[in-house]
N, C-alpha and C. Protein backbone atom coordinates (compact mmCIF):
# COMPACT_ATOMS: atom_id res chain seq x y z
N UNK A 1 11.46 18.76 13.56
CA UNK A 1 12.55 18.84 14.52
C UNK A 1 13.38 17.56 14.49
N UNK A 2 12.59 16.30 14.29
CA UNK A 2 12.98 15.22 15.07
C UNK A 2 14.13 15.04 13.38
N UNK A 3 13.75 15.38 12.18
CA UNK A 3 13.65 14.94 11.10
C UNK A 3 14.86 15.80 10.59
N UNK A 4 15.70 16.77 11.39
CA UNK A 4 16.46 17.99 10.64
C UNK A 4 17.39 18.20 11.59
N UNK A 5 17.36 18.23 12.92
CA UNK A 5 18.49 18.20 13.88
C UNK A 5 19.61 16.82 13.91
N UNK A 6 20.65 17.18 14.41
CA UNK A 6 21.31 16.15 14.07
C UNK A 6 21.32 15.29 15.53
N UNK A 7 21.97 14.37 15.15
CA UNK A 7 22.10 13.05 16.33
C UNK A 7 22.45 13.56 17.41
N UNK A 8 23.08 13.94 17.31
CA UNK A 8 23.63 14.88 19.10
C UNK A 8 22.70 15.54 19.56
N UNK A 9 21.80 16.41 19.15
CA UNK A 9 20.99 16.85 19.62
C UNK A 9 19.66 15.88 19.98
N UNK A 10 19.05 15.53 19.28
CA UNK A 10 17.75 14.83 18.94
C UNK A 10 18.49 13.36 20.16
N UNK A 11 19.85 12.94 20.17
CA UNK A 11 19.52 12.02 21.46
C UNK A 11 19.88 12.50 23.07
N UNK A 12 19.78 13.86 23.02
CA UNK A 12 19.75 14.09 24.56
C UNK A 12 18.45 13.79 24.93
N UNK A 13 18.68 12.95 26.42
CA UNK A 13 17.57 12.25 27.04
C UNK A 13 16.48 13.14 27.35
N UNK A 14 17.28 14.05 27.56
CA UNK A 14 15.94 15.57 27.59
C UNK A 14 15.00 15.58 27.10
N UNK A 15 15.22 15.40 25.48
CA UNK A 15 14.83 15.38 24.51
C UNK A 15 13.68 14.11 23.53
N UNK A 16 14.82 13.04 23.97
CA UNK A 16 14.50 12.54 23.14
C UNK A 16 13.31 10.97 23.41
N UNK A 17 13.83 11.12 24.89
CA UNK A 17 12.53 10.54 25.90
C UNK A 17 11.20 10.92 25.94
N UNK A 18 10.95 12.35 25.96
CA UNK A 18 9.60 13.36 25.88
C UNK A 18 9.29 12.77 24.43
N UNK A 19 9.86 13.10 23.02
CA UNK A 19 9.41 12.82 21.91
C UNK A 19 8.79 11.31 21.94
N UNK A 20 9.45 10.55 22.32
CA UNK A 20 9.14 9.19 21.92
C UNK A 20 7.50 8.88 22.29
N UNK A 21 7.69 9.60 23.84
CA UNK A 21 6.66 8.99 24.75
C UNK A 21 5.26 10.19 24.26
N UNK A 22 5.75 11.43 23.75
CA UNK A 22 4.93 12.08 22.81
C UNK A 22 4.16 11.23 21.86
N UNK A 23 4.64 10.49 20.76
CA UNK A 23 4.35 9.95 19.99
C UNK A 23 3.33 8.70 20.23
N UNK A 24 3.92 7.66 21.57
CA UNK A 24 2.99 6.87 22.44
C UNK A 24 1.73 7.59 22.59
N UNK A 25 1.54 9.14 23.27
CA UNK A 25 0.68 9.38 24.22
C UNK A 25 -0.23 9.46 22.79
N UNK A 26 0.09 10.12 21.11
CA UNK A 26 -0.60 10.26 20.59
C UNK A 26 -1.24 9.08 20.03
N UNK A 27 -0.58 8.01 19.75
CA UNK A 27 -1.50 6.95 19.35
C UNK A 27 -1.76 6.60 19.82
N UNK A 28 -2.18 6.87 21.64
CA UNK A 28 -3.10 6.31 22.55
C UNK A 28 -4.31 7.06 22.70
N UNK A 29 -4.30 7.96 21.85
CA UNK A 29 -5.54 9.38 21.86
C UNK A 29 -6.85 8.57 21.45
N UNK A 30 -7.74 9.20 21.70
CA UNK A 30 -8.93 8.48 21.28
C UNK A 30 -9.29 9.47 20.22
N UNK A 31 -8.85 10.36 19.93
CA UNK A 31 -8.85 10.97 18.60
C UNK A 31 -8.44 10.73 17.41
N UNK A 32 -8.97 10.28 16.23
CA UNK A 32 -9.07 9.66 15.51
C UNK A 32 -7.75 10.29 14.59
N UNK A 33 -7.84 11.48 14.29
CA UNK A 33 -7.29 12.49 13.44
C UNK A 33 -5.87 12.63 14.15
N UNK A 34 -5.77 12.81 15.79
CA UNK A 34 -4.59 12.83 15.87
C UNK A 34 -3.42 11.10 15.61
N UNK A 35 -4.24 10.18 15.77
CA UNK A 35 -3.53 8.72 15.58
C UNK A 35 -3.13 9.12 14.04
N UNK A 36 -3.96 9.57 13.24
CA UNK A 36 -3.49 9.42 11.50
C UNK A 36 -2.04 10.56 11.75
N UNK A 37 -2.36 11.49 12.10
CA UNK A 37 -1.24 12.64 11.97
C UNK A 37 -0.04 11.57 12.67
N UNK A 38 -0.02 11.11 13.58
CA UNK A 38 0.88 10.18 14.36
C UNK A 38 1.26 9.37 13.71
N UNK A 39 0.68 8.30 12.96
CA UNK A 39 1.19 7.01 12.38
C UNK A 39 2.23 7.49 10.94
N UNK A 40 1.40 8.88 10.31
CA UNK A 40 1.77 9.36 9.08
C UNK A 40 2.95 9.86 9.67
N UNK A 41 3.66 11.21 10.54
CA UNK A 41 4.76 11.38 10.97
C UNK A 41 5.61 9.90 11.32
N UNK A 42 5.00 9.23 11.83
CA UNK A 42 5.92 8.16 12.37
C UNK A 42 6.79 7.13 11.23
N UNK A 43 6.09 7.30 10.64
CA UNK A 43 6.13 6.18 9.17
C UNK A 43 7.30 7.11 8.72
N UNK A 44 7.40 8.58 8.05
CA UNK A 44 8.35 9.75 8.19
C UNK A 44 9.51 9.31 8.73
N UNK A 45 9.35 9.28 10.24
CA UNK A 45 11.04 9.01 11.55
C UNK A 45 11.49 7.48 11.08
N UNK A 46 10.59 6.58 10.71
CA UNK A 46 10.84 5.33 10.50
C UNK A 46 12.26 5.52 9.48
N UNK A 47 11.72 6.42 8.22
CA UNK A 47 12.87 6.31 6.94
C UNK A 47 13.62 7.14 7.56
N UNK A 48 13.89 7.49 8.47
CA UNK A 48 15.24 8.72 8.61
C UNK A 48 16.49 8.18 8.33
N UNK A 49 17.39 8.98 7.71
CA UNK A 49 18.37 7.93 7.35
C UNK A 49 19.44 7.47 7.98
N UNK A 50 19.75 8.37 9.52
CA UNK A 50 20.40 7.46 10.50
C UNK A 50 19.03 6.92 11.53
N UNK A 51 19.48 5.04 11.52
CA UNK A 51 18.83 3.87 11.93
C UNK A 51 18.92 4.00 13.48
N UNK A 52 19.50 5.08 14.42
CA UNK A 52 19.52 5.31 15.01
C UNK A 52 18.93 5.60 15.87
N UNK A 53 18.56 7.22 15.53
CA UNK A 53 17.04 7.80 15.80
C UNK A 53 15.91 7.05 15.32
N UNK A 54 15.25 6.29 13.87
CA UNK A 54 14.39 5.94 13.59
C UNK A 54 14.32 4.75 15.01
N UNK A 55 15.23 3.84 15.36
CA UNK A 55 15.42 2.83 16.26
C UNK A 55 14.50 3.43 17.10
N UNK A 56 15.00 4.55 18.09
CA UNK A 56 14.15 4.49 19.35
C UNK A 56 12.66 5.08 19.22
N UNK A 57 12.17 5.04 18.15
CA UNK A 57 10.67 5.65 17.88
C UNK A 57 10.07 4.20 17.31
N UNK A 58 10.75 3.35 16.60
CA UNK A 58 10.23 2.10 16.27
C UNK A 58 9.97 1.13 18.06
N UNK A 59 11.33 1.08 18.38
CA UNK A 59 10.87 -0.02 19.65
C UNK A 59 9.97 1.00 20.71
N UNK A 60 9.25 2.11 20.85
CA UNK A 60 8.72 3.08 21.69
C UNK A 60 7.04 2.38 21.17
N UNK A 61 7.24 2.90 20.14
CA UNK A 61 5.37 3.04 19.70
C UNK A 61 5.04 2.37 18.51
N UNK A 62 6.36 1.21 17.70
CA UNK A 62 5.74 0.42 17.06
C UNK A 62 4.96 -0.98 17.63
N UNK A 63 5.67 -1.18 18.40
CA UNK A 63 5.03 -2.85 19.16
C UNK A 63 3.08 -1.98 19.50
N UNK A 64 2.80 -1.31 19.75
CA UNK A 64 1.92 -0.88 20.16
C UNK A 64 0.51 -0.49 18.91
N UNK A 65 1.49 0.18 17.77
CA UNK A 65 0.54 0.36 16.38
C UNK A 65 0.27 -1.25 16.16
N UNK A 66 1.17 -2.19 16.21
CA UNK A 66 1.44 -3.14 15.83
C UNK A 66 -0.05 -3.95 16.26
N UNK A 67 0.19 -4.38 17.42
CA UNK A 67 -0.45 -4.61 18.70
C UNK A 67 -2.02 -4.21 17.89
N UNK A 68 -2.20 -2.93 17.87
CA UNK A 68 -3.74 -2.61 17.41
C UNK A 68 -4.39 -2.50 15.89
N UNK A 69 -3.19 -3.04 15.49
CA UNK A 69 -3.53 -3.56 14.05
C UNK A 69 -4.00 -4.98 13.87
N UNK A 70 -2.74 -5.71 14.73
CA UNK A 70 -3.92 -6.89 14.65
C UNK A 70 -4.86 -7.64 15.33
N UNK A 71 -5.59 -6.22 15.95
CA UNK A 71 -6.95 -6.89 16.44
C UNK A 71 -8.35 -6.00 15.95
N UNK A 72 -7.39 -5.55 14.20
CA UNK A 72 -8.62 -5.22 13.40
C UNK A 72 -9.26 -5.94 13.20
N UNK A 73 -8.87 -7.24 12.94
CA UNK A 73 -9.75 -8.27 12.00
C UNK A 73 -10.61 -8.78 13.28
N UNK A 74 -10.76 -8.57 14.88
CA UNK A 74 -11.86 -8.70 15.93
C UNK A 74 -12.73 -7.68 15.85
N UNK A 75 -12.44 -6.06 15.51
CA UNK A 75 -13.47 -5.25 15.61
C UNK A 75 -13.24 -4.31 14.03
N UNK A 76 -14.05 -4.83 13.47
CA UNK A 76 -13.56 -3.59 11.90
C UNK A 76 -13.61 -2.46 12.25
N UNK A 77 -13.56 -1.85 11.39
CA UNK A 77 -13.34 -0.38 11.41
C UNK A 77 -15.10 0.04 10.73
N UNK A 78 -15.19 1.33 12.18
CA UNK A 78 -16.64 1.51 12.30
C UNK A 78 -16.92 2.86 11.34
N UNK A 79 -15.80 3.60 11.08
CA UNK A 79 -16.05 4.77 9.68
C UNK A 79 -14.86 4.48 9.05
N UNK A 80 -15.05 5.96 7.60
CA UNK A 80 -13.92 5.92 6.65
C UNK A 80 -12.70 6.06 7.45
N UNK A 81 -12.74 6.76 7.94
CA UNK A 81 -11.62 7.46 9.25
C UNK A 81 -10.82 6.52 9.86
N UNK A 82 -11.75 5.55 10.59
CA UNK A 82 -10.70 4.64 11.19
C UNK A 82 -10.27 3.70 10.51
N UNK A 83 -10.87 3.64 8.96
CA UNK A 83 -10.21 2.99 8.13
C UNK A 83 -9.05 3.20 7.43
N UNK A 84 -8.96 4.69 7.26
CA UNK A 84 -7.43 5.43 6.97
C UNK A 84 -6.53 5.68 7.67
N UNK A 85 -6.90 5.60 9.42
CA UNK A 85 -5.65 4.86 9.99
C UNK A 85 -5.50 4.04 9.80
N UNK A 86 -6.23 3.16 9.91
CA UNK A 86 -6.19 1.50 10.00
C UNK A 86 -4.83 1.23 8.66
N UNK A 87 -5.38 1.71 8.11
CA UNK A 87 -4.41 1.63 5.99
C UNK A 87 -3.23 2.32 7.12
N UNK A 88 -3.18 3.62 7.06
CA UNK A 88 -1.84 4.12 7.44
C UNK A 88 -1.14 3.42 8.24
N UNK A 89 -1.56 2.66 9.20
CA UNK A 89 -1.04 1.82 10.02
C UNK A 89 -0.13 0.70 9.29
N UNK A 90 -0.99 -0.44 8.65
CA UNK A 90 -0.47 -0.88 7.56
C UNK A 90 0.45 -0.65 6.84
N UNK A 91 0.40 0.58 6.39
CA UNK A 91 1.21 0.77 5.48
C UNK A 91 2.60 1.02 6.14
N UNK A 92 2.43 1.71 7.70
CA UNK A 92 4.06 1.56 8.17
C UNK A 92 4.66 0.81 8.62
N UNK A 93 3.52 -0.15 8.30
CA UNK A 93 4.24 -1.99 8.74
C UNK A 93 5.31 -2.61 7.46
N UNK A 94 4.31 -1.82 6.64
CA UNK A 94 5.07 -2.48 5.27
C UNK A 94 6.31 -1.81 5.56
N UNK A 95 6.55 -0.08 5.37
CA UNK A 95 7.81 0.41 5.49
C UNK A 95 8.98 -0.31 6.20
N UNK A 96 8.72 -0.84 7.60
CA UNK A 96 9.33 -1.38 8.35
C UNK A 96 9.82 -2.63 7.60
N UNK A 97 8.72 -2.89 7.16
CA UNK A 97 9.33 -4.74 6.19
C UNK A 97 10.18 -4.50 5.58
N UNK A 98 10.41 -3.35 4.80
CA UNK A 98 11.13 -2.69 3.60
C UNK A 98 12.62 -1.90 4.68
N UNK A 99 12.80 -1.78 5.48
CA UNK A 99 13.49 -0.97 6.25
C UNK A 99 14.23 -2.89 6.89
N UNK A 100 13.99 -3.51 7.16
CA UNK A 100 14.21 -4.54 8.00
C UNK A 100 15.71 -4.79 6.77
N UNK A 101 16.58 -5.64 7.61
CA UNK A 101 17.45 -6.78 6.98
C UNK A 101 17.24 -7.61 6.37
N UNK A 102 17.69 -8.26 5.69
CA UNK A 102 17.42 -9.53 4.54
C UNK A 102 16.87 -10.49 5.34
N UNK A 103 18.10 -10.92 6.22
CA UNK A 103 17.64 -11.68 7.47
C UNK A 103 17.10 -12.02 8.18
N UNK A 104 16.59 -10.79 8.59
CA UNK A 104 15.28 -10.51 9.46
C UNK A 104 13.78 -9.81 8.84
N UNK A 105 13.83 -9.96 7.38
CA UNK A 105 12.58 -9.75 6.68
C UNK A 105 11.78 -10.74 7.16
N UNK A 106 11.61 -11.99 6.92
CA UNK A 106 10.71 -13.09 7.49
C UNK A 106 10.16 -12.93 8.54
N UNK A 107 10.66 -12.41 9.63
CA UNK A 107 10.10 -12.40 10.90
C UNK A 107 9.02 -11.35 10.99
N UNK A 108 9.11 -10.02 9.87
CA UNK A 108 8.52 -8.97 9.64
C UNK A 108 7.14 -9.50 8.80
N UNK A 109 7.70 -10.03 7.80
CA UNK A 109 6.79 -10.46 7.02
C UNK A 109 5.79 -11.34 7.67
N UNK A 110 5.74 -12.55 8.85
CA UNK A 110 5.29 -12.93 9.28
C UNK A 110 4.07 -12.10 10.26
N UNK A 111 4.37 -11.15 10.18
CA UNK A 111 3.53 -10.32 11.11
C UNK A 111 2.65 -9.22 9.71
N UNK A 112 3.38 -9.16 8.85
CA UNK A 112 2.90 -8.14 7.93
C UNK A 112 1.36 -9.03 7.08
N UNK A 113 1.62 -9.77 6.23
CA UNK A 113 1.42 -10.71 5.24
C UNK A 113 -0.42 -11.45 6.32
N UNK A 114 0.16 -12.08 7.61
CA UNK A 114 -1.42 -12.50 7.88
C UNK A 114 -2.15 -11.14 8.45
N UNK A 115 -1.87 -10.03 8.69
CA UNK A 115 -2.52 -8.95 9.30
C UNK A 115 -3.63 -8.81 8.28
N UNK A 116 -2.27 -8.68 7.04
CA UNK A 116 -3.50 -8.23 5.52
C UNK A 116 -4.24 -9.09 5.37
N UNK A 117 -4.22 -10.25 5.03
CA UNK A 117 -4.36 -11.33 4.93
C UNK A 117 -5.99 -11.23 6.28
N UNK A 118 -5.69 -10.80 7.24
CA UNK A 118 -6.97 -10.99 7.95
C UNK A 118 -8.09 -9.95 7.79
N UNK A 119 -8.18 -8.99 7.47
CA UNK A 119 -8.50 -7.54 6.74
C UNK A 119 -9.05 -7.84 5.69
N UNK A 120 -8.87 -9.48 4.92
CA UNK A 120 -9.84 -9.99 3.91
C UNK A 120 -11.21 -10.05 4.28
N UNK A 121 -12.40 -9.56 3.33
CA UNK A 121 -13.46 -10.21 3.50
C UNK A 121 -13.82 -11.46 2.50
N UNK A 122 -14.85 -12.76 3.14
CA UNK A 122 -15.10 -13.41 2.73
C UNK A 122 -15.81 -12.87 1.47
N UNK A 123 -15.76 -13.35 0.40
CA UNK A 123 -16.63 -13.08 -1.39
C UNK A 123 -17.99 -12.29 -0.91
N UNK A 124 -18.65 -14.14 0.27
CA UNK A 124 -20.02 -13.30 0.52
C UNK A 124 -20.36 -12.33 0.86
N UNK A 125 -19.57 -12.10 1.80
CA UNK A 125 -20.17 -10.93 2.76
C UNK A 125 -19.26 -9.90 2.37
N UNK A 126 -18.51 -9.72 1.03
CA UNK A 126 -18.22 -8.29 0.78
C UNK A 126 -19.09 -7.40 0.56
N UNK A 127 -19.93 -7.98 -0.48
CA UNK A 127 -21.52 -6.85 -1.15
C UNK A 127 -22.31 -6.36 0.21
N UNK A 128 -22.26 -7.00 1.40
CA UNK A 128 -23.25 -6.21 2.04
C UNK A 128 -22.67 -5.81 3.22
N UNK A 129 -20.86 -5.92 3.55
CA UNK A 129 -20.36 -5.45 4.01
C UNK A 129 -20.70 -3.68 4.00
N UNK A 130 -20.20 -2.61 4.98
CA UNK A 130 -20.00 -1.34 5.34
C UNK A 130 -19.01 -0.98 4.69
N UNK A 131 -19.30 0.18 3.78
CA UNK A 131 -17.84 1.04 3.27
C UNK A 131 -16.53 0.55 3.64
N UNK A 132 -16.62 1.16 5.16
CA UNK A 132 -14.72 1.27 6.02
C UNK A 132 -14.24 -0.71 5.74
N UNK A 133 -15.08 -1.36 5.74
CA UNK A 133 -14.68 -2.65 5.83
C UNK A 133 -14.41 -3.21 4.40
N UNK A 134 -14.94 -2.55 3.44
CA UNK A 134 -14.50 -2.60 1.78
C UNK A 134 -13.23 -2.30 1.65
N UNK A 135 -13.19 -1.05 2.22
CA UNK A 135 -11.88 0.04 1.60
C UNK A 135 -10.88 -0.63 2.56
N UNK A 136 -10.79 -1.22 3.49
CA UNK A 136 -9.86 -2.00 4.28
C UNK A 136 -9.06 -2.83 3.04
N UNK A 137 -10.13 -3.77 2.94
CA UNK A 137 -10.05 -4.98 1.90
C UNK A 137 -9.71 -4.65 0.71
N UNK A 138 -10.27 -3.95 0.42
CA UNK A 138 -9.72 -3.35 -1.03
C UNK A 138 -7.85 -2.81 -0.81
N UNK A 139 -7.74 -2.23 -0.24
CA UNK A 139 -6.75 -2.08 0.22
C UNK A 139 -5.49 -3.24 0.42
N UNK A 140 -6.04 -3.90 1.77
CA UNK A 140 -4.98 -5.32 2.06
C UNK A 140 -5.05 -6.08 0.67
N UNK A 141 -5.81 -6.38 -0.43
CA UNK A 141 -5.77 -6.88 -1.51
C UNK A 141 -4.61 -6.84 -1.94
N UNK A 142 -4.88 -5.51 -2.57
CA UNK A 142 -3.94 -4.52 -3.23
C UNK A 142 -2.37 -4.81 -2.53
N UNK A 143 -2.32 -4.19 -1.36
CA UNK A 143 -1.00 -4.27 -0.92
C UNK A 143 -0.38 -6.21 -1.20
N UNK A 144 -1.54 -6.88 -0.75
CA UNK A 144 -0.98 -8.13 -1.21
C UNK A 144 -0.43 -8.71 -1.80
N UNK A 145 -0.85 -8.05 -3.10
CA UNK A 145 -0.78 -8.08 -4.45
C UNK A 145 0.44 -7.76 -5.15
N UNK A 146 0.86 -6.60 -4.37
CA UNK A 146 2.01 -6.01 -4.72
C UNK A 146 3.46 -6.51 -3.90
N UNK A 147 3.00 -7.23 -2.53
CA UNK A 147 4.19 -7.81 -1.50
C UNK A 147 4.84 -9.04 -2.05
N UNK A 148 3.29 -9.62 -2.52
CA UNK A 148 4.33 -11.21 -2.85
C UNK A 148 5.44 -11.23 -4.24
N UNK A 149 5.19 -10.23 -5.28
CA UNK A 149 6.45 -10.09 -6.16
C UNK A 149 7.36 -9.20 -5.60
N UNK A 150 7.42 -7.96 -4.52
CA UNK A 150 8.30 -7.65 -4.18
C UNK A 150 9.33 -8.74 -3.54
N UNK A 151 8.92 -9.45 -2.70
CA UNK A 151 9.36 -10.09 -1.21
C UNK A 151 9.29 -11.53 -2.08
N UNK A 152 8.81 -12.25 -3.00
CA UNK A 152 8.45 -13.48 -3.43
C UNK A 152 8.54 -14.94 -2.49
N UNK A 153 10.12 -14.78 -2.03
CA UNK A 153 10.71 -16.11 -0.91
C UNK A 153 9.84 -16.02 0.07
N UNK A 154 10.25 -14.76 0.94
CA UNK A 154 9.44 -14.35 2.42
C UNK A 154 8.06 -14.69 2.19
N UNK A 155 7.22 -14.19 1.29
CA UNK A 155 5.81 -14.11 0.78
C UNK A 155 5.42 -15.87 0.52
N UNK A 156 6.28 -16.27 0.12
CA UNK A 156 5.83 -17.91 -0.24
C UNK A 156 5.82 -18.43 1.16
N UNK A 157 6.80 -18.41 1.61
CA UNK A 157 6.96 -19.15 3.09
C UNK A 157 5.86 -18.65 3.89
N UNK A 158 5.28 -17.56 4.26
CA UNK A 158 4.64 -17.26 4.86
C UNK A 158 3.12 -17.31 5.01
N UNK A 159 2.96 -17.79 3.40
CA UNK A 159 1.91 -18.29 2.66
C UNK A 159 1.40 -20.11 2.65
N UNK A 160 2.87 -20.49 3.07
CA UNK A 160 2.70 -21.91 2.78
C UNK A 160 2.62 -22.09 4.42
N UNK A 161 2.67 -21.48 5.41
CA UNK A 161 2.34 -21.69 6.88
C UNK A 161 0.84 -21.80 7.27
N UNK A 162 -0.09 -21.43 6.16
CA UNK A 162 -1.19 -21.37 6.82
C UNK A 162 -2.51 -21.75 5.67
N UNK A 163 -2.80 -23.19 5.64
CA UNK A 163 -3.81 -23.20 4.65
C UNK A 163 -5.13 -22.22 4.37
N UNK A 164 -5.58 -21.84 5.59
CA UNK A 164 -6.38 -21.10 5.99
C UNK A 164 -6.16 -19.73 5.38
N UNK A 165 -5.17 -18.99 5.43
CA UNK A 165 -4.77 -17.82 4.89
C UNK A 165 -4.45 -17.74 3.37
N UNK A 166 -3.68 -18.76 2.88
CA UNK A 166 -3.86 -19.06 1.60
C UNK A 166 -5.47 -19.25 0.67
N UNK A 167 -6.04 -19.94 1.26
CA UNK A 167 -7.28 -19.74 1.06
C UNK A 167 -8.00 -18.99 0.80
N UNK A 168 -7.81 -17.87 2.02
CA UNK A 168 -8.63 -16.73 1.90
C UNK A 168 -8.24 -15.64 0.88
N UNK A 169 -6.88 -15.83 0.72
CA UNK A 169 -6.51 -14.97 -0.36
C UNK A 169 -6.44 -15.36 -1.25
N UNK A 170 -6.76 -16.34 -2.04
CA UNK A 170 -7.24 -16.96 -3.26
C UNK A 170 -8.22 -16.75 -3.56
N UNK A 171 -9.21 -16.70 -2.68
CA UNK A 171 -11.05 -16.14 -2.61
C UNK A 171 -11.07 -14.99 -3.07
N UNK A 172 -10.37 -14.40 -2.74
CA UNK A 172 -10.50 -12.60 -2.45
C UNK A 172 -10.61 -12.18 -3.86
N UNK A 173 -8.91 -12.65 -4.63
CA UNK A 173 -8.28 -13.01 -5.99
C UNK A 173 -9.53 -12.82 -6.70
N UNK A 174 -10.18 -13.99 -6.59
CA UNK A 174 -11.09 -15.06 -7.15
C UNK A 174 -12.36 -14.06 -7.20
N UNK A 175 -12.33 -13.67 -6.32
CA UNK A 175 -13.69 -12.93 -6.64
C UNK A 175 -13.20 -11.32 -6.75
N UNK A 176 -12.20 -10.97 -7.21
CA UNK A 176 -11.90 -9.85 -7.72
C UNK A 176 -12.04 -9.68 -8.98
N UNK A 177 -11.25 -10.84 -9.31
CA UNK A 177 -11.24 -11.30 -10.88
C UNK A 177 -12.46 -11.46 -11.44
N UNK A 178 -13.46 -12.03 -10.73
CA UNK A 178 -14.86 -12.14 -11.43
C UNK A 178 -15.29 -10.47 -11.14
N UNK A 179 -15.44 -10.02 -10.55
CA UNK A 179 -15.69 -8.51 -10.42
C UNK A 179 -15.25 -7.79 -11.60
N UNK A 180 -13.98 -7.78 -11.24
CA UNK A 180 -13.42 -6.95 -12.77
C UNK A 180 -14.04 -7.50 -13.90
N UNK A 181 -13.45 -8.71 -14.54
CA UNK A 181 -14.46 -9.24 -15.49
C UNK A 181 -15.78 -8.96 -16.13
N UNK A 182 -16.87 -8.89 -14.75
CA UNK A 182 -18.31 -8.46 -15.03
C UNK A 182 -18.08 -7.04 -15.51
N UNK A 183 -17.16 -5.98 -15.11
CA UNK A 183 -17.43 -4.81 -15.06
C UNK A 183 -16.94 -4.45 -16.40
N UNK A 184 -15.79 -5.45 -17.26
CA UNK A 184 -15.53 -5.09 -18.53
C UNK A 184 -16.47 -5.81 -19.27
N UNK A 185 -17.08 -6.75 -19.21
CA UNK A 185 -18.29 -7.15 -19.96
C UNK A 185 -19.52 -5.87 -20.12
N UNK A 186 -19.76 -5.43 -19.16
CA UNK A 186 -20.42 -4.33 -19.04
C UNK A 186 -20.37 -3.23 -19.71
N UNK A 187 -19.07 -2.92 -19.66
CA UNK A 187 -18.49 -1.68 -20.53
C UNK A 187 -18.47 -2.17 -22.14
N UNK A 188 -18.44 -3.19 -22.57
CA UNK A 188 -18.25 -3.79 -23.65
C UNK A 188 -19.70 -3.54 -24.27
N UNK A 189 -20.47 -4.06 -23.61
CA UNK A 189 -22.01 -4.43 -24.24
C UNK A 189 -22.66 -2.72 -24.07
N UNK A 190 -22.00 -1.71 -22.93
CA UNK A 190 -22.62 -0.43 -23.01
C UNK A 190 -21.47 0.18 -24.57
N UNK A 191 -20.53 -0.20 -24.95
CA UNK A 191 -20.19 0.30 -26.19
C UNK A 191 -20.80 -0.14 -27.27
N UNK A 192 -20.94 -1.38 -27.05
CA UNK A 192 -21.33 -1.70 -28.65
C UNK A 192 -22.75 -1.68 -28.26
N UNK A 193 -23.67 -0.67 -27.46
CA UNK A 193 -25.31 -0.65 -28.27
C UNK A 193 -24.87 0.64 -28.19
């Protein structure tokens, strides 16, 4: 509906007040399945291509995804489930980074970049870490990985604010790289016997 009607319609207050606060009530659900259906539609209204409509669904129920994203890195994620919101969540942070102004990328990025960044696990305690808290990490890696050559300026600056965070994502790197490594050594020595 929200995604195919045009502006005139979709902003009568009738309308378009109920949706928003729709969307709130769902990522306040304690249902796991309906937050993913929510964040995934929302991420959807985010790209709509008048900034208009996406506007009043971003300032409604993004400060709020926002908000409970970063106080993953206080309570991980206790199954796969709330780990694929958790990602979906993420990931419509990124959209938003990508949706933002030149101008106002930094300020995005500043919120994007340490979230992932906290979603790291330490080297040690990856191996005996829980699934949902791997696939997090595995994840924020990844997206990491891929932000700082998109974004490079934003990504440096935001990087050079925090020794601590730099750090940790050098570790991560660091012991990815030895991971992979072992695992092609492996494959190497299972070919050649």
């Amino acid at each position: 509906f929200i995604m195919s009607c045009p502006k005139e319609v979709v902003f009568v207050p009738n309308l378009l007040t109920p949706a928003t606060l729709l969307f709130k009530d769902a990522w306040n659900s304690p249902n796991l399945q309906v937050k993913l259906k929510c964040i995934q539609t929302l991420t959807s209204i985010f790209q709509h291509p008048d900034r208009a409509i996406s506007t009043a669904f971003i300032h409604t129920v993004g400060p709020a995804v926002i908000e409970h994203l970063l106080n993953v890195c206080k309570r991980r994620p206790e199954s796969e489930l709330e780990a694929v919101v958790d990602i979906a969540g993420a990931n419509m942070v990124e959209t938003l980074v990508a949706l933002t102004d030149e101008q106002n990328r930094l300020h995005m990025m500043t919120v994007l970049v340490p979230m992932l960044v906290s979603y790291l696990l330490e080297p040690s305690e990856y191996r005996g870490s829980p699934p949902p808290w791997k696939v997090l990490h595995d994840h924020a890696l990844q997206r990491l990985m891929h932000i700082g050559p998109q974004y490079p300026a934003q990504f440096r600056t935001v990087m050079q604010s925090s020794q601590d965070m730099r750090g940790r994502l050098e570790a991560a790197i660091k012991a990815q790289q030895a991971t992979s490594s072992k695992a092609s050594n492996k494959k190497a020595a299972a070919a050649a016997a």
